[in-house]
N, C-alpha and C. Protein backbone atom coordinates (compact mmCIF):
# COMPACT_ATOMS: atom_id res chain seq x y z
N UNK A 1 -22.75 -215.15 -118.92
CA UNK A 1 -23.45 -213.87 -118.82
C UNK A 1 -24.79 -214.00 -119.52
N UNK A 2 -25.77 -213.60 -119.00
CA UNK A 2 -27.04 -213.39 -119.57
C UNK A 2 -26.76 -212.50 -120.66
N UNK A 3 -28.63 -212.63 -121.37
CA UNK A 3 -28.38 -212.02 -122.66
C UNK A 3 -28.55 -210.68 -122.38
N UNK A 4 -28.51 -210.02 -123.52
CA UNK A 4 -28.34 -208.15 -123.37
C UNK A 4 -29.72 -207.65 -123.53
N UNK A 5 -29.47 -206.89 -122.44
CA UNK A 5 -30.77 -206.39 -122.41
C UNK A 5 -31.40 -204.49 -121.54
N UNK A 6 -32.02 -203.82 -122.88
CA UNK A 6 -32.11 -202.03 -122.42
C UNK A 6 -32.94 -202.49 -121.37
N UNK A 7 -32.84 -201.76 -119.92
CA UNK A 7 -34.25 -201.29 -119.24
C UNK A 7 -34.48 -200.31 -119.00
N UNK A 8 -35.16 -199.92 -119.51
CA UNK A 8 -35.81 -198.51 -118.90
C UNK A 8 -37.10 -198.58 -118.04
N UNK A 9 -36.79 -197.39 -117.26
CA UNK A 9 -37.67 -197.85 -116.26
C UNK A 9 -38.16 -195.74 -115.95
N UNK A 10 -39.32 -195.84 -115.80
CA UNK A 10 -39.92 -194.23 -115.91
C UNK A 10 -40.59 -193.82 -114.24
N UNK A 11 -39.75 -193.07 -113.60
CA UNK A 11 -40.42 -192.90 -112.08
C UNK A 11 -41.63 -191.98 -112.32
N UNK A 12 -42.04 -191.86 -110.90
CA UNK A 12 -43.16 -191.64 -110.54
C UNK A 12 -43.38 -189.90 -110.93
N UNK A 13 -42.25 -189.19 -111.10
CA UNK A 13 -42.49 -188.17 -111.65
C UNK A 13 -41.91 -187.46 -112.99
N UNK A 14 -41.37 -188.36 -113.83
CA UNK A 14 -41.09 -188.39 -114.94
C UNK A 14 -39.43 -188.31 -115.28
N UNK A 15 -38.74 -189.02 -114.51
CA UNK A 15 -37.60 -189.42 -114.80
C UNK A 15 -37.14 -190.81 -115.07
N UNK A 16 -36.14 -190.57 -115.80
CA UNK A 16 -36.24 -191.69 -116.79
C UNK A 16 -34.89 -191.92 -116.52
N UNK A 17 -34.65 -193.85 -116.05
CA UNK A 17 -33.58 -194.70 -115.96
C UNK A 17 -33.57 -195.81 -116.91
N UNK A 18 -32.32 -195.67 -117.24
CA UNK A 18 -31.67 -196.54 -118.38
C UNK A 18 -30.18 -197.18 -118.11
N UNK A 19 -30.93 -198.63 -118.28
CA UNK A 19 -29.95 -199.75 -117.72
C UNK A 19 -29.35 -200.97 -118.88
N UNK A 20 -27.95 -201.26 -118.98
CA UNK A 20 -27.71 -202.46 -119.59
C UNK A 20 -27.51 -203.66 -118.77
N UNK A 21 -28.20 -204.76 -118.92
CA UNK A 21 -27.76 -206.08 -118.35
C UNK A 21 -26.99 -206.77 -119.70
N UNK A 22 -26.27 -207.91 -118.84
CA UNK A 22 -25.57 -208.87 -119.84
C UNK A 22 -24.59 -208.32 -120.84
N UNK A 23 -24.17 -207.14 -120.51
CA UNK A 23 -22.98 -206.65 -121.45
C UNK A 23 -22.06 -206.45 -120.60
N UNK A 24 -20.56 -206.76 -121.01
CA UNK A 24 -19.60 -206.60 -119.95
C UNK A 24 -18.82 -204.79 -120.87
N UNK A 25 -18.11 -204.70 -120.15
CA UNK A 25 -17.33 -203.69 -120.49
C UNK A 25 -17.53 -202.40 -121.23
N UNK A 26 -17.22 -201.35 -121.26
CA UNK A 26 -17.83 -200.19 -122.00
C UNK A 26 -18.85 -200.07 -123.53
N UNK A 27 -18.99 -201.12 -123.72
CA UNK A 27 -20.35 -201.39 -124.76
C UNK A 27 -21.39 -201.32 -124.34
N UNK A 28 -21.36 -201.15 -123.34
CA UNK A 28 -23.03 -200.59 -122.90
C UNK A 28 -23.21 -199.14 -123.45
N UNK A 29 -22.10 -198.55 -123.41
CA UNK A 29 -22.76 -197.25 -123.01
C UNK A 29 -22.89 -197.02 -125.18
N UNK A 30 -22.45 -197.32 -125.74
CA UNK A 30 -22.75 -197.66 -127.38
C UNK A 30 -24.26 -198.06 -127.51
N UNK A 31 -24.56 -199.04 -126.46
CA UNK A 31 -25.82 -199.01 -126.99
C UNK A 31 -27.00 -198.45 -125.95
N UNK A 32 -26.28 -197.83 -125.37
CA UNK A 32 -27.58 -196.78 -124.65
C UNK A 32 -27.67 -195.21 -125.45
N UNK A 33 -26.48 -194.95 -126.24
CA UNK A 33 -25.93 -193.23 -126.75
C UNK A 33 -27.86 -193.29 -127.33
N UNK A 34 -27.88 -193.86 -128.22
CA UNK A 34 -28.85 -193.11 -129.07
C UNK A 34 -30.35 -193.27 -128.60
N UNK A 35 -30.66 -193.76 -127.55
CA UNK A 35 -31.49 -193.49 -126.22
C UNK A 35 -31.40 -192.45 -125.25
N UNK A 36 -30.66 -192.29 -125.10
CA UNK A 36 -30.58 -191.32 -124.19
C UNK A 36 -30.20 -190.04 -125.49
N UNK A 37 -29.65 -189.98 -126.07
CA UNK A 37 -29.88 -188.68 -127.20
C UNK A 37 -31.41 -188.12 -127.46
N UNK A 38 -32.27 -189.14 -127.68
CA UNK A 38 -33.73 -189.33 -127.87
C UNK A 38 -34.65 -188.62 -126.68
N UNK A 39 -33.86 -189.37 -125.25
CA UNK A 39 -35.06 -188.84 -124.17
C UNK A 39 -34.52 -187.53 -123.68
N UNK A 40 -33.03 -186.91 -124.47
CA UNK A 40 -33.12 -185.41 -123.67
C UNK A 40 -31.50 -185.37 -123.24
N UNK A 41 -31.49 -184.44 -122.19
CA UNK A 41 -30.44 -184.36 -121.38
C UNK A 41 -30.10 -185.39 -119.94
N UNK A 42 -28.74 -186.01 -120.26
CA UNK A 42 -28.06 -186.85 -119.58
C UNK A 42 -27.69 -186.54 -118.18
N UNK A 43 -28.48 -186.32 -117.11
CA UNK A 43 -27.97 -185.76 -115.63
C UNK A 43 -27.07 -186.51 -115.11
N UNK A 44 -26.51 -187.66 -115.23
CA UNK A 44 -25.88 -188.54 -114.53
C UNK A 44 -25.81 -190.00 -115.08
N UNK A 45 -24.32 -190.51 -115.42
CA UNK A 45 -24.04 -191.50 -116.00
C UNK A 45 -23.46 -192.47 -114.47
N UNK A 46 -23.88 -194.26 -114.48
CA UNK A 46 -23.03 -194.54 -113.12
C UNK A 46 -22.83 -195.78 -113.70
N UNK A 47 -21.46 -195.85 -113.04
CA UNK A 47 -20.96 -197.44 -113.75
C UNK A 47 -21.32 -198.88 -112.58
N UNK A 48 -21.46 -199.39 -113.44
CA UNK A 48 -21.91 -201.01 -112.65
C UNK A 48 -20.96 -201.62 -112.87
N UNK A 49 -20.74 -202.90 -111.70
CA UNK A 49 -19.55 -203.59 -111.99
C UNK A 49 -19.13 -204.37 -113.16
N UNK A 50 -20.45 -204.71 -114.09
CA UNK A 50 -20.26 -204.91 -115.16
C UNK A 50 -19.27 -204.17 -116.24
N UNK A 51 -19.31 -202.83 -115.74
CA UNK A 51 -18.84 -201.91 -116.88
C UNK A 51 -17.13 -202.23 -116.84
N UNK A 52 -16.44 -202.79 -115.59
CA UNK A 52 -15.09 -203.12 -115.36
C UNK A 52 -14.59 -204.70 -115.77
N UNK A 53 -15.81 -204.93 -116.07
CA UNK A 53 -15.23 -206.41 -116.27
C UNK A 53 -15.07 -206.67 -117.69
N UNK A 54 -13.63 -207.50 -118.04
CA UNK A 54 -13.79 -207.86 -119.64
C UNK A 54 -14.63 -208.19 -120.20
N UNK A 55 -14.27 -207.32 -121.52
CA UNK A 55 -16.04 -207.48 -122.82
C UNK A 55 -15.71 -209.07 -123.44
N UNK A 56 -16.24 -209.62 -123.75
CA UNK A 56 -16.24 -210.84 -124.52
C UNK A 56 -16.42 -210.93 -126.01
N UNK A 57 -15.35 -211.22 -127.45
CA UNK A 57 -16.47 -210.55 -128.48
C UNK A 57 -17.73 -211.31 -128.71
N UNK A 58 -18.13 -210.30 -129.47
CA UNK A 58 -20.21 -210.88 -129.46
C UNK A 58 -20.32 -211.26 -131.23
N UNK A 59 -21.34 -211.29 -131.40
CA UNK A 59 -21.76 -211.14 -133.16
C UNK A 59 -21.76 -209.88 -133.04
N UNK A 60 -22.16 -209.10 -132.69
CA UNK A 60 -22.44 -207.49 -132.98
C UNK A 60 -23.57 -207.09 -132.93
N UNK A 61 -24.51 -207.77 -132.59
CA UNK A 61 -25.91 -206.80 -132.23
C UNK A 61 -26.71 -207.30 -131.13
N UNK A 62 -27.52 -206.56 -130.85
CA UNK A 62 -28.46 -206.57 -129.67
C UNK A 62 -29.80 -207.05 -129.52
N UNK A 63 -30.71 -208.28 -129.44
CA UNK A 63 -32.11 -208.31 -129.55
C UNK A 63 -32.39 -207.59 -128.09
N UNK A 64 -33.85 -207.01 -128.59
CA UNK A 64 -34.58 -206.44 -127.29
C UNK A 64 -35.82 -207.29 -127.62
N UNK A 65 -36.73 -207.65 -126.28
CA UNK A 65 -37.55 -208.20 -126.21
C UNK A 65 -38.57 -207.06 -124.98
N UNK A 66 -39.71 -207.49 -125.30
CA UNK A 66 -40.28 -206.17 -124.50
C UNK A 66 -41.05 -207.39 -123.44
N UNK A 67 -41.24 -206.74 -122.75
CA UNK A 67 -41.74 -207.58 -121.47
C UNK A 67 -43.27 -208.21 -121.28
């Protein structure tokens, strides 16, 4: 699995998507909570096939690298 990684991505009229790569299993959504707390109200959560597949354990934290 690739490494972990937030994307956010801001459309054309000011909505805002937020994505985990490289995390398997419901730990994504741990490290999206306090992002999405930040940008507001949550209209819609959707699971990726990632989110069903076994988590692996990790060290415990996340680098972000900005693009």
């Amino acid at each position: 699995m690739s490494a972990p990684a937030i994307v956010v991505t801001i459309g054309p009229t000011g909505e805002v998507t937020v994505s985990v790569e490289g995390v398997a299993g419901p730990g994504c959504q741990a490290l999206t909570r306090p992002l999405e707390a930040a940008l507001g109200v949550t209209r819609q959560h959707t699971r990726t096939p990632e989110y069903y597949r076994r988590a692996t354990p990790s060290a415990g934290h996340v680098r972000l690298d900005s693009a």
